[in-house]
PDB file of N, CA and C in Angstrom:
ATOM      1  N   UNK A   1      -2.909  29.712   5.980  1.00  0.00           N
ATOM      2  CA  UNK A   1      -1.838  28.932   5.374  1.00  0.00           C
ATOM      3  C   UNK A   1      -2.137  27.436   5.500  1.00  0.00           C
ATOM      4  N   UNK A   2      -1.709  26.643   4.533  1.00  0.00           N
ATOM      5  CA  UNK A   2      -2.241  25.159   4.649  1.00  0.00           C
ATOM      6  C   UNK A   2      -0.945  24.334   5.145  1.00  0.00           C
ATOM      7  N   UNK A   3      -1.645  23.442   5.866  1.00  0.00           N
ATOM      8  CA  UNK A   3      -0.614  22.593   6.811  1.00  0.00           C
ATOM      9  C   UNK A   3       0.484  21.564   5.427  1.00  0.00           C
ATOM     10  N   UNK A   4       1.245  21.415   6.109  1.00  0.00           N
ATOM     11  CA  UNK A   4       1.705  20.486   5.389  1.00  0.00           C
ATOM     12  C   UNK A   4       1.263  19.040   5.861  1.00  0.00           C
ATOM     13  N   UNK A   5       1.045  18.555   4.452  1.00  0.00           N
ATOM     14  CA  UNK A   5       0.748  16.952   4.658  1.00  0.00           C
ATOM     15  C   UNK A   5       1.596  15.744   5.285  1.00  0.00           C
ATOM     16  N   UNK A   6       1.257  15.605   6.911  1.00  0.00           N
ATOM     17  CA  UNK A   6       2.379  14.436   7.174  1.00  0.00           C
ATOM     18  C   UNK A   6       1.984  13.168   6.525  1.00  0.00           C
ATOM     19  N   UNK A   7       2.560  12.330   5.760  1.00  0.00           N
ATOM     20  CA  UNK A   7       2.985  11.487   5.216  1.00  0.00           C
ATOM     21  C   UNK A   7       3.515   9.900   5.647  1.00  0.00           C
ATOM     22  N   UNK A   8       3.185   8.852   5.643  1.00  0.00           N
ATOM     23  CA  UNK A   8       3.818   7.367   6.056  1.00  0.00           C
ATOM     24  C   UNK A   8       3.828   6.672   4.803  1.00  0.00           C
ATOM     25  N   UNK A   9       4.975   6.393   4.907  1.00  0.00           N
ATOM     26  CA  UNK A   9       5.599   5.604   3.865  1.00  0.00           C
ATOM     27  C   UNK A   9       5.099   3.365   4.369  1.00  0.00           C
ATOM     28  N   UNK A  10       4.458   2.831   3.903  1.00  0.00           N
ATOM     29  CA  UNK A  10       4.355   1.668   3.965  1.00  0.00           C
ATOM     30  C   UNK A  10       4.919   0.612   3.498  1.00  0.00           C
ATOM     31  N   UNK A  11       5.590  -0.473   3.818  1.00  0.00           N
ATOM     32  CA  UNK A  11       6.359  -1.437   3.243  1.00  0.00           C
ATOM     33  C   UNK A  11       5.379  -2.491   2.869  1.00  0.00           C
ATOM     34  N   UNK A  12       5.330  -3.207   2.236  1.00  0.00           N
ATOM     35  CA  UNK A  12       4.434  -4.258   1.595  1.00  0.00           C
ATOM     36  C   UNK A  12       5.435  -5.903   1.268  1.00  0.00           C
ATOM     37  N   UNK A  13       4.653  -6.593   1.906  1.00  0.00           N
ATOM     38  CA  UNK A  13       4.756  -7.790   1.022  1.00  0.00           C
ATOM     39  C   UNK A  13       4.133  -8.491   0.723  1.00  0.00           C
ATOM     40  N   UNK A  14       4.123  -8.826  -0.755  1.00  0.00           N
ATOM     41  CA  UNK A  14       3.177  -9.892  -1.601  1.00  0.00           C
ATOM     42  C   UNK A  14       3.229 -10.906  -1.091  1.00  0.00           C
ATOM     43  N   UNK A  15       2.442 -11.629  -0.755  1.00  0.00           N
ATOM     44  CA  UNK A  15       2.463 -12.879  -0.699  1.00  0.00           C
ATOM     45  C   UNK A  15       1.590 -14.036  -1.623  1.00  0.00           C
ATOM     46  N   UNK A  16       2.300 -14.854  -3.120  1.00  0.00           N
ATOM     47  CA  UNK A  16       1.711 -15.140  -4.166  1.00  0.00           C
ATOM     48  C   UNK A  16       2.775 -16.002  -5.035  1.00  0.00           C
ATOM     49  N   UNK A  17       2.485 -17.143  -5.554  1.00  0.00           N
ATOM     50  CA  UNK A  17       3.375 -17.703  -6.096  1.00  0.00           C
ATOM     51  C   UNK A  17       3.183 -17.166  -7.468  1.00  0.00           C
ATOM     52  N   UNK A  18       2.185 -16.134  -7.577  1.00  0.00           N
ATOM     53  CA  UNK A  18       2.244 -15.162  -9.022  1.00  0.00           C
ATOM     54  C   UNK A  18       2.966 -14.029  -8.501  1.00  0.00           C
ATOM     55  N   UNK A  19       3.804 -13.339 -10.542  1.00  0.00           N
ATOM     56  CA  UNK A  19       3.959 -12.272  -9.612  1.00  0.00           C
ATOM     57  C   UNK A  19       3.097 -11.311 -10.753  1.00  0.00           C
ATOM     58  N   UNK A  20       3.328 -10.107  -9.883  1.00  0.00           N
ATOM     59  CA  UNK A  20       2.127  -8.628 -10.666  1.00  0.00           C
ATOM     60  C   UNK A  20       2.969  -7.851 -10.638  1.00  0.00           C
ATOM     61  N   UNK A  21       2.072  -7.357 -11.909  1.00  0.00           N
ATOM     62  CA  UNK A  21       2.832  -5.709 -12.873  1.00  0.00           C
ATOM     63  C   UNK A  21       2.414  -4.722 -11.493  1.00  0.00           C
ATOM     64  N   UNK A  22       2.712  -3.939 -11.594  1.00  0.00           N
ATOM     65  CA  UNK A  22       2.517  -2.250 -10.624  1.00  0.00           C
ATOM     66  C   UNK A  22       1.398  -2.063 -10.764  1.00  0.00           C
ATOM     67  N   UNK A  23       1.058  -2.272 -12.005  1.00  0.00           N
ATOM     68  CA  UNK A  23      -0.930  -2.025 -12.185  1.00  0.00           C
ATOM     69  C   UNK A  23      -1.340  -2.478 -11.971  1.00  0.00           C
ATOM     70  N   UNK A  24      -1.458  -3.420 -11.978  1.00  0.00           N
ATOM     71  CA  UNK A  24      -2.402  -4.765 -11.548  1.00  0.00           C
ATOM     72  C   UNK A  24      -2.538  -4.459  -9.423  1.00  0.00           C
ATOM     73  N   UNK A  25      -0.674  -4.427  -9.371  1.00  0.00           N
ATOM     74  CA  UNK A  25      -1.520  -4.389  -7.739  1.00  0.00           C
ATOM     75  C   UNK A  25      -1.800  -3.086  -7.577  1.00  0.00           C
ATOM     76  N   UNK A  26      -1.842  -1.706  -8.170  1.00  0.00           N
ATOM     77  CA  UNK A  26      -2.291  -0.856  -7.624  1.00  0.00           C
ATOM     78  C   UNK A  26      -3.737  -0.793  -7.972  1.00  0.00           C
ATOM     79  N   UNK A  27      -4.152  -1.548  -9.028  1.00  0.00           N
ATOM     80  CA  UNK A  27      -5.559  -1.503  -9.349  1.00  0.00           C
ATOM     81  C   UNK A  27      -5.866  -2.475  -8.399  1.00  0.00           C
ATOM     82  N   UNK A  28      -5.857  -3.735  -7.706  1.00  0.00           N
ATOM     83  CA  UNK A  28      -6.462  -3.995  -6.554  1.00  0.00           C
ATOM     84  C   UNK A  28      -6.370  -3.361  -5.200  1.00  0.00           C
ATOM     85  N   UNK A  29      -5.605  -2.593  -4.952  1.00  0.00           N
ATOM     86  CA  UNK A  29      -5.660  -1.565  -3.878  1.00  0.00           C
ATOM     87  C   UNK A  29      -6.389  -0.531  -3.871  1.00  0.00           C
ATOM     88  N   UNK A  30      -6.469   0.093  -5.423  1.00  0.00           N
ATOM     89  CA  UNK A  30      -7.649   0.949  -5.109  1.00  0.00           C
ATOM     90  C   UNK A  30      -8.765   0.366  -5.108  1.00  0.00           C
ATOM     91  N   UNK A  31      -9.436  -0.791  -6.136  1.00  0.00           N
ATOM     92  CA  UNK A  31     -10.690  -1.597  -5.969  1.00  0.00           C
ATOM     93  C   UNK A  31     -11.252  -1.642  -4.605  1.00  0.00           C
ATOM     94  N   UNK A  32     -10.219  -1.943  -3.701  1.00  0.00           N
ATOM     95  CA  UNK A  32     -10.554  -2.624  -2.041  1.00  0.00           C
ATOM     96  C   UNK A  32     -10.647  -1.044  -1.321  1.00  0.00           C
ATOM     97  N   UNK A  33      -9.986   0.014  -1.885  1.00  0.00           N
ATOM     98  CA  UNK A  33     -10.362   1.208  -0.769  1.00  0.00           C
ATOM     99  C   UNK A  33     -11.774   1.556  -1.645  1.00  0.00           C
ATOM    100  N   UNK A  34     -11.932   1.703  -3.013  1.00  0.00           N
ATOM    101  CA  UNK A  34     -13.071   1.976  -3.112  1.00  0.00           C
ATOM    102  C   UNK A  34     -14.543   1.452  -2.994  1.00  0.00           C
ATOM    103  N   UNK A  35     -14.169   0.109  -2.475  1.00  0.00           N
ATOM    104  CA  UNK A  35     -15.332  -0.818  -2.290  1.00  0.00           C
ATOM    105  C   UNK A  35     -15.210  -0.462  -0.886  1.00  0.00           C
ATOM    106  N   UNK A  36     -14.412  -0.454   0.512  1.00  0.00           N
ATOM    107  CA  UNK A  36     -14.453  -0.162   1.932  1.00  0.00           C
ATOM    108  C   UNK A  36     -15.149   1.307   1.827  1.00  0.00           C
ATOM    109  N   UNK A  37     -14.279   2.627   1.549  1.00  0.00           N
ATOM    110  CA  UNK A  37     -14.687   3.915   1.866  1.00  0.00           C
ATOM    111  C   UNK A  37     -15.424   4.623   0.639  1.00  0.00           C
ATOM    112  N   UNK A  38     -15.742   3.980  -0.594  1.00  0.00           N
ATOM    113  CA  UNK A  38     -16.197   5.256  -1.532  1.00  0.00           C
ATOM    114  C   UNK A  38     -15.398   6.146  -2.366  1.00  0.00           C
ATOM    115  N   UNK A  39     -15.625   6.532  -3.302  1.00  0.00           N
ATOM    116  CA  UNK A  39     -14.725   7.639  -3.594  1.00  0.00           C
ATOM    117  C   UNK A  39     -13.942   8.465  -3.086  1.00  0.00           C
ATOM    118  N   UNK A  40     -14.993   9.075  -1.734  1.00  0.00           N
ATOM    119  CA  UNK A  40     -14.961  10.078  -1.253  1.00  0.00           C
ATOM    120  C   UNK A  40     -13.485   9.532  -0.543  1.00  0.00           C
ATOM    121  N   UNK A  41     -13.746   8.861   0.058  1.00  0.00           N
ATOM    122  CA  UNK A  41     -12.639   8.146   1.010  1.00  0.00           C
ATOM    123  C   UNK A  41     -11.571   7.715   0.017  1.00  0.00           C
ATOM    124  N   UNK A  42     -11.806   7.131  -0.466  1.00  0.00           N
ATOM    125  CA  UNK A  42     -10.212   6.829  -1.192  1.00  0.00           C
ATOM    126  C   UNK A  42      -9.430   7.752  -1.610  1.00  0.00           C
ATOM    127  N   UNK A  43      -9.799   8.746  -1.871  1.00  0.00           N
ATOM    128  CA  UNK A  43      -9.757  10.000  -2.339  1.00  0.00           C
ATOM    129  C   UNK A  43      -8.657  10.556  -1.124  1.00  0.00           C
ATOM    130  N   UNK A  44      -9.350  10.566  -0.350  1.00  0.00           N
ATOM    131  CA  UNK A  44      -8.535  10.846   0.962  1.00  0.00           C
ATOM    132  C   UNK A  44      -7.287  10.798   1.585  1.00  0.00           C
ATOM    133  N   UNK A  45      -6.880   9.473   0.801  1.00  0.00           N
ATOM    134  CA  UNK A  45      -6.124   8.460   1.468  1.00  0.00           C
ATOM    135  C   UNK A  45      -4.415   8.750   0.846  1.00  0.00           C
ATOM    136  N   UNK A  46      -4.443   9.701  -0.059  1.00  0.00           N
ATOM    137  CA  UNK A  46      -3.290  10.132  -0.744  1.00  0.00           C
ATOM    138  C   UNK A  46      -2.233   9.049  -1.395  1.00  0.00           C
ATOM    139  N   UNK A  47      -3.050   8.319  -1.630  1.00  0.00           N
ATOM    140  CA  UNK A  47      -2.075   6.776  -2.068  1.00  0.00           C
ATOM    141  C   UNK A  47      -1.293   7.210  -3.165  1.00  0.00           C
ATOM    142  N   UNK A  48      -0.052   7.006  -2.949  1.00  0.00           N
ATOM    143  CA  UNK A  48       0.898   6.726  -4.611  1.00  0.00           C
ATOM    144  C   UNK A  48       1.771   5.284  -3.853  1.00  0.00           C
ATOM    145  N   UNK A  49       2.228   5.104  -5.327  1.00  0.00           N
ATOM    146  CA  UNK A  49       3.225   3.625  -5.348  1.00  0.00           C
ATOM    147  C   UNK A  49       4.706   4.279  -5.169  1.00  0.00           C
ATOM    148  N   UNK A  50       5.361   4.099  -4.524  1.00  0.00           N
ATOM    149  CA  UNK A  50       7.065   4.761  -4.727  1.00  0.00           C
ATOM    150  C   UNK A  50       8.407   3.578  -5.099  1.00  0.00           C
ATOM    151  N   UNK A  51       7.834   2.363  -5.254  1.00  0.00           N
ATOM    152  CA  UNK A  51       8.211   1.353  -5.308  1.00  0.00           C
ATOM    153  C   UNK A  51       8.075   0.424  -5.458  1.00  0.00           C
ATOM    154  N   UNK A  52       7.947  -0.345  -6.536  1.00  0.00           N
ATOM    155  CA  UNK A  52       7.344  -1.781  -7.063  1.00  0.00           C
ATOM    156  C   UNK A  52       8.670  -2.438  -7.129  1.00  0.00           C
ATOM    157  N   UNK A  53       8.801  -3.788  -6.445  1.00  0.00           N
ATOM    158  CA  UNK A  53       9.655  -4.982  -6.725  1.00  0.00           C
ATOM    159  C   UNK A  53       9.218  -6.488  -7.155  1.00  0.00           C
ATOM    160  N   UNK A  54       8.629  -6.731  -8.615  1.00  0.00           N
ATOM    161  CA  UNK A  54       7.634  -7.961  -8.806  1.00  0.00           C
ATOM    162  C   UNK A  54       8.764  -9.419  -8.385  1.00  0.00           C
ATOM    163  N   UNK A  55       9.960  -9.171  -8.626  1.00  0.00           N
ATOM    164  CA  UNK A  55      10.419 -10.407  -8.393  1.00  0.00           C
ATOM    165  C   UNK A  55      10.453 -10.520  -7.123  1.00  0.00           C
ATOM    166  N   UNK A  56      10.961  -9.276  -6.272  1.00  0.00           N
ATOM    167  CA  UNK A  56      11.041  -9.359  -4.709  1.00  0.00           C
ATOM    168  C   UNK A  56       9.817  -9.609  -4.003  1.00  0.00           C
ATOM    169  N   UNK A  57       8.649  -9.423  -4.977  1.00  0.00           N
ATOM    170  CA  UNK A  57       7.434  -9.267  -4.263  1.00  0.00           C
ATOM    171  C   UNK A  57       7.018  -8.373  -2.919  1.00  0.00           C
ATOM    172  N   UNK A  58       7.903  -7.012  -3.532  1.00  0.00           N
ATOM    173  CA  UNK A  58       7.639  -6.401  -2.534  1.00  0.00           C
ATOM    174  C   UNK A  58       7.540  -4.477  -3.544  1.00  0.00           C
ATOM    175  N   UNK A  59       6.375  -3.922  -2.056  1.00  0.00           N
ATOM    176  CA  UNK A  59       6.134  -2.193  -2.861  1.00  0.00           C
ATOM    177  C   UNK A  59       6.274  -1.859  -1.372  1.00  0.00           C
ATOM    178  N   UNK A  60       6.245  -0.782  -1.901  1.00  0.00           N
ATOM    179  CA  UNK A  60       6.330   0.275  -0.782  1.00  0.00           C
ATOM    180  C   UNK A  60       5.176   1.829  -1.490  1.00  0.00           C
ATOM    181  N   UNK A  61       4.895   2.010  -0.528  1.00  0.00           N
ATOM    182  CA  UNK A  61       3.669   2.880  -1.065  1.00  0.00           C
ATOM    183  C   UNK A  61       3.192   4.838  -0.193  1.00  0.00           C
ATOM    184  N   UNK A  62       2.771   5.306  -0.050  1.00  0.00           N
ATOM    185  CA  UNK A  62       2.733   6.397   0.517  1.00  0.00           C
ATOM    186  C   UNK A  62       1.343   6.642   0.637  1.00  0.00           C
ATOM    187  N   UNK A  63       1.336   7.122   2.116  1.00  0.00           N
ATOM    188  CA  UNK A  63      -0.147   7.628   2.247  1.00  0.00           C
ATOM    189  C   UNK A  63      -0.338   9.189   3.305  1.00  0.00           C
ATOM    190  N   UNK A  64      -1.443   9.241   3.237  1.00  0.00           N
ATOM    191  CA  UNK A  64      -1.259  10.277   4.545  1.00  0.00           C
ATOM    192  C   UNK A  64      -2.007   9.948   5.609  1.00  0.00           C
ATOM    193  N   UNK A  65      -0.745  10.331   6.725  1.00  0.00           N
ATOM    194  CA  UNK A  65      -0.780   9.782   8.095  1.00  0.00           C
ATOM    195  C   UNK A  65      -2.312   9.543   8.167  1.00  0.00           C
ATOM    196  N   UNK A  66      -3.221  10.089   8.075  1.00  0.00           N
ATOM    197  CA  UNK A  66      -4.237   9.873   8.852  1.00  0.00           C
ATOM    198  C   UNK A  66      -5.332   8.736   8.516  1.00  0.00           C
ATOM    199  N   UNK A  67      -4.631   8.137   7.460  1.00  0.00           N
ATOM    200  CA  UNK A  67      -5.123   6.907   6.333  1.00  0.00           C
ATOM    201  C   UNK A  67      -4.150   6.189   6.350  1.00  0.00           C
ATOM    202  N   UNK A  68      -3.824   6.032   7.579  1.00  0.00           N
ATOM    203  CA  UNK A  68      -3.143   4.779   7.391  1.00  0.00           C
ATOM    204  C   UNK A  68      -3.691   3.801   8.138  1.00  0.00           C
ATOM    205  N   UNK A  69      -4.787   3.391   9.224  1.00  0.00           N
ATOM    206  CA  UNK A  69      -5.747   2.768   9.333  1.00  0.00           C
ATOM    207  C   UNK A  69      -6.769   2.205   7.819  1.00  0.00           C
ATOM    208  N   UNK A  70      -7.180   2.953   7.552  1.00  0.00           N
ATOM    209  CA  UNK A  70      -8.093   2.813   6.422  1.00  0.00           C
ATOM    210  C   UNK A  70      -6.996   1.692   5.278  1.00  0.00           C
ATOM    211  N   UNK A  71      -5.824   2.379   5.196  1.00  0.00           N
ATOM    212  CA  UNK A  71      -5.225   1.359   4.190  1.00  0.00           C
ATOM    213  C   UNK A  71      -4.994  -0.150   4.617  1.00  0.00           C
ATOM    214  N   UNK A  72      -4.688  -0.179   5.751  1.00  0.00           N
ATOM    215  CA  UNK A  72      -4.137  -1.232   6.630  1.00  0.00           C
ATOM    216  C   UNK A  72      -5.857  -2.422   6.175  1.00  0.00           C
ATOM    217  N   UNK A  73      -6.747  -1.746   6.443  1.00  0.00           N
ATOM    218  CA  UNK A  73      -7.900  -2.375   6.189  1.00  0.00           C
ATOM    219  C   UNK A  73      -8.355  -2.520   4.744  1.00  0.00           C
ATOM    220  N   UNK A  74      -7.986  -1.668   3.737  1.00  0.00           N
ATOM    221  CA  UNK A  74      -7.877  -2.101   2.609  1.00  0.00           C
ATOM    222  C   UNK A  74      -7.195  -3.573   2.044  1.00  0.00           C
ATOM    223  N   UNK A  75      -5.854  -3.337   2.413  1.00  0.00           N
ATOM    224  CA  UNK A  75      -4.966  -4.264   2.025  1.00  0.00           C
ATOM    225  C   UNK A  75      -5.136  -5.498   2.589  1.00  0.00           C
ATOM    226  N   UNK A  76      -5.797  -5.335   3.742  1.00  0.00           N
ATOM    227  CA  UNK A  76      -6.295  -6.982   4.702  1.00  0.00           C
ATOM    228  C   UNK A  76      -7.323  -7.282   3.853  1.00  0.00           C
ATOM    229  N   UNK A  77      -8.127  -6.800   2.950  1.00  0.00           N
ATOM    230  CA  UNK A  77      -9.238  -7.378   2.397  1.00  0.00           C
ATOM    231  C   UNK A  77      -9.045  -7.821   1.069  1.00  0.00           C
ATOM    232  N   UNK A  78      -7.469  -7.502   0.804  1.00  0.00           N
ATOM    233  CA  UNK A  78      -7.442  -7.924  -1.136  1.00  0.00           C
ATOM    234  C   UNK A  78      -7.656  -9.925  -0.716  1.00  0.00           C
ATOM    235  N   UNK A  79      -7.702 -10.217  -1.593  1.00  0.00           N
ATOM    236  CA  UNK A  79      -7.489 -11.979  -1.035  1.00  0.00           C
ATOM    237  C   UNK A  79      -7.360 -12.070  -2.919  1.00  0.00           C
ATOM    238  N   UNK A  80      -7.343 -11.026  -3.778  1.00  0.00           N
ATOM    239  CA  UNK A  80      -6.880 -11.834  -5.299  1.00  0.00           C
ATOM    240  C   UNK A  80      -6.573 -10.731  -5.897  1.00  0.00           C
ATOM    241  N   UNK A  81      -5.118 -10.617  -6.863  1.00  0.00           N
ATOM    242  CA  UNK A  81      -5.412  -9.548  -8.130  1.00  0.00           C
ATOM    243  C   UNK A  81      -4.585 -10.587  -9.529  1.00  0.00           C
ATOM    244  N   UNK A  82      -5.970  -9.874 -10.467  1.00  0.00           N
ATOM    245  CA  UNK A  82      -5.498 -10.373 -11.657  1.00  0.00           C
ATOM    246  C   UNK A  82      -6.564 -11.504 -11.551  1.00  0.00           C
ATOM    247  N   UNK A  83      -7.403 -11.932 -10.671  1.00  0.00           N
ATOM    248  CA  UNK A  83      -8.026 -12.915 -10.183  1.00  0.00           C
ATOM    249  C   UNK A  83      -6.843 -14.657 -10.173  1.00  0.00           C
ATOM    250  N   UNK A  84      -5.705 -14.330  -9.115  1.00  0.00           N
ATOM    251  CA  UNK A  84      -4.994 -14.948  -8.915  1.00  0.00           C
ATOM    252  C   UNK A  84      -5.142 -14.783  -7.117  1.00  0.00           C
ATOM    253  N   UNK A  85      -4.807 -16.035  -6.591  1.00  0.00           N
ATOM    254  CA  UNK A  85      -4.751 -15.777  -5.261  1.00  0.00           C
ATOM    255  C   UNK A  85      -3.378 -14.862  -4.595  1.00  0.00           C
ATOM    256  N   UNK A  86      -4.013 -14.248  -3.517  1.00  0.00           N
ATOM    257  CA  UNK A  86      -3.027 -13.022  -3.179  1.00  0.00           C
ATOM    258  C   UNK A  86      -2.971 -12.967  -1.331  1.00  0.00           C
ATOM    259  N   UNK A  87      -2.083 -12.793  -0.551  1.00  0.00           N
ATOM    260  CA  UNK A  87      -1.922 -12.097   0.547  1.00  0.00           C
ATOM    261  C   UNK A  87      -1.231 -11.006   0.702  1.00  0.00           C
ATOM    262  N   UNK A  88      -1.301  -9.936   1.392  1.00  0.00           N
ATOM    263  CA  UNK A  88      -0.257  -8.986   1.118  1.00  0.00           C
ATOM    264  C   UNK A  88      -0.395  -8.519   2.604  1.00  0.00           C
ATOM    265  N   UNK A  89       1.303  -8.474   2.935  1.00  0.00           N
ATOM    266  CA  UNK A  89       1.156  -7.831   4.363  1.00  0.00           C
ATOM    267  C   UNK A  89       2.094  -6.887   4.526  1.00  0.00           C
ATOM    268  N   UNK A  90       1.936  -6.292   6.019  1.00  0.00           N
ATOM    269  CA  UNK A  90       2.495  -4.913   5.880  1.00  0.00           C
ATOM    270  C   UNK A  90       3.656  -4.768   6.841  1.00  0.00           C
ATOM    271  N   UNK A  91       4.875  -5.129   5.927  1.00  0.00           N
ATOM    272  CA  UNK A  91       5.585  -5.348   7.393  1.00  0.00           C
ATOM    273  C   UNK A  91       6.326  -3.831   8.249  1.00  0.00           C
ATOM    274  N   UNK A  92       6.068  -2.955   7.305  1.00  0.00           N
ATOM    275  CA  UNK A  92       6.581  -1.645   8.635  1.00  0.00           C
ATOM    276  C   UNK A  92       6.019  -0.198   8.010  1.00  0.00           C
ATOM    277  N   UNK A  93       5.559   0.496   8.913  1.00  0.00           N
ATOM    278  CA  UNK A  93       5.369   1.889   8.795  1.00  0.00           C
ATOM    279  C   UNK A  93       6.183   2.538   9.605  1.00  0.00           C
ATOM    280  N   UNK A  94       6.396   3.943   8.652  1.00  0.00           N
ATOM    281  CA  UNK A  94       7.724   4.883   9.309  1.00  0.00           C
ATOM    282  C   UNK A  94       7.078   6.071   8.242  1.00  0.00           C
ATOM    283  N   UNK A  95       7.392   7.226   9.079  1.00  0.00           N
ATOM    284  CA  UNK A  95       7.117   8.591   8.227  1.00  0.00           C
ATOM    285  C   UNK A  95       8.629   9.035   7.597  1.00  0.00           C
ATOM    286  N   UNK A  96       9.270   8.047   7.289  1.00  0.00           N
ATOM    287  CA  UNK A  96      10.514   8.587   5.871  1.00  0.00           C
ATOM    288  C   UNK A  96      10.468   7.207   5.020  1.00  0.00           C
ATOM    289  N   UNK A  97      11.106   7.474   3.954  1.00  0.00           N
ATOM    290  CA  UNK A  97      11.780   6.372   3.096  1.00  0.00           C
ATOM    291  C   UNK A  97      13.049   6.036   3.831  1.00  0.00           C
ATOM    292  N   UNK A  98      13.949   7.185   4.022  1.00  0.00           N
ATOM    293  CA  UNK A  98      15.187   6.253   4.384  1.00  0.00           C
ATOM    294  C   UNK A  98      14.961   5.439   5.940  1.00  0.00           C
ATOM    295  N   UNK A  99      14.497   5.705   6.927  1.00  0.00           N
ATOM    296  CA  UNK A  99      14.207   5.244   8.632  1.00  0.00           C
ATOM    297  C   UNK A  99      13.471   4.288   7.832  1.00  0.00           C
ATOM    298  N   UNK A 100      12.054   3.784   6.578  1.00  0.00           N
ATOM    299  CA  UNK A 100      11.514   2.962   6.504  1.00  0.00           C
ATOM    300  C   UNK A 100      12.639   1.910   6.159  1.00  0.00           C
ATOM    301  N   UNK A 101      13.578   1.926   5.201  1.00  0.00           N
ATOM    302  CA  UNK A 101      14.587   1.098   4.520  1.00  0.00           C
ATOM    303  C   UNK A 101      15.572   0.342   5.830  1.00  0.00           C
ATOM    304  N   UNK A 102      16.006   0.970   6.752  1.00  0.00           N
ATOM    305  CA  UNK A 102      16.738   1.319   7.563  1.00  0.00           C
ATOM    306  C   UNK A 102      16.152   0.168   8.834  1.00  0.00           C
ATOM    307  N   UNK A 103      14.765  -0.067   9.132  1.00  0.00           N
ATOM    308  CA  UNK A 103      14.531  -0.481   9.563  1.00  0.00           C
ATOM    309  C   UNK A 103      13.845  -2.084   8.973  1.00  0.00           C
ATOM    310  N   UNK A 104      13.795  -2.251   7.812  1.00  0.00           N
ATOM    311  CA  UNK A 104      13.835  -3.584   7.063  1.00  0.00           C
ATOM    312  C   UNK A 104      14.509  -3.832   7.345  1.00  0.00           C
ATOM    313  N   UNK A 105      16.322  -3.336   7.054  1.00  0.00           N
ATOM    314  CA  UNK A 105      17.501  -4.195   7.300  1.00  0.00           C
ATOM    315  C   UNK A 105      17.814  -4.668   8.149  1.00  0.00           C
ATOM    316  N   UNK A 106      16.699  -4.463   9.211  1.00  0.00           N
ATOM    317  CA  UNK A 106      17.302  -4.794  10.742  1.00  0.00           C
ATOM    318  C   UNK A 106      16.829  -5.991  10.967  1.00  0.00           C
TER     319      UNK A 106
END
């Protein structure tokens, strides 16, 4: 029987006096895992977007637990998307959406 996939939900913030479509930053997130780990590895990493906010400058994203190192090091290495300057940091991991939300507000 196959395990179920534990899951961490990641909070993000842009940091950019531009702002970006959903594509744009998910196409520099994968660029940076596939330039760090390879296909093989990015592959791995179970990334989806669950939340884009361009005015808030903020996503929230999903991975699996065991890539969440690997992303953390992805996302430290974007420095541009759109070839616009970019920081993006990660201000909380939590394995739910609602405990992730829950703990922003605090």
């Amino acid at each position: 029987m196959l395990k179920k996939e534990r899951r961490r939900y990641l909070a993000l913030k842009i940091d950019s006096t531009e702002t970006f479509s959903s594509g744009e930053f998910m196409n520099a997130l994968w660029n940076a895992l596939l330039k760090l780990y390879g296909e093989y590895g990015a592959s791995k990493t179970g990334l989806a977007l669950i939340d884009y906010d361009a005015e808030k400058r903020f996503a929230l994203i999903r991975v699996v637990h065991t890539a969440v190192e690997n992303i953390r090091a992805a996302i430290a290495s974007i420095t541009e998307i759109a070839e616009k300057p970019v920081a993006i940091h990660v201000l909380n991991v939590s394995g739910t959406i609602k405990a992730l939300y829950k703990k922003l507000k605090q």
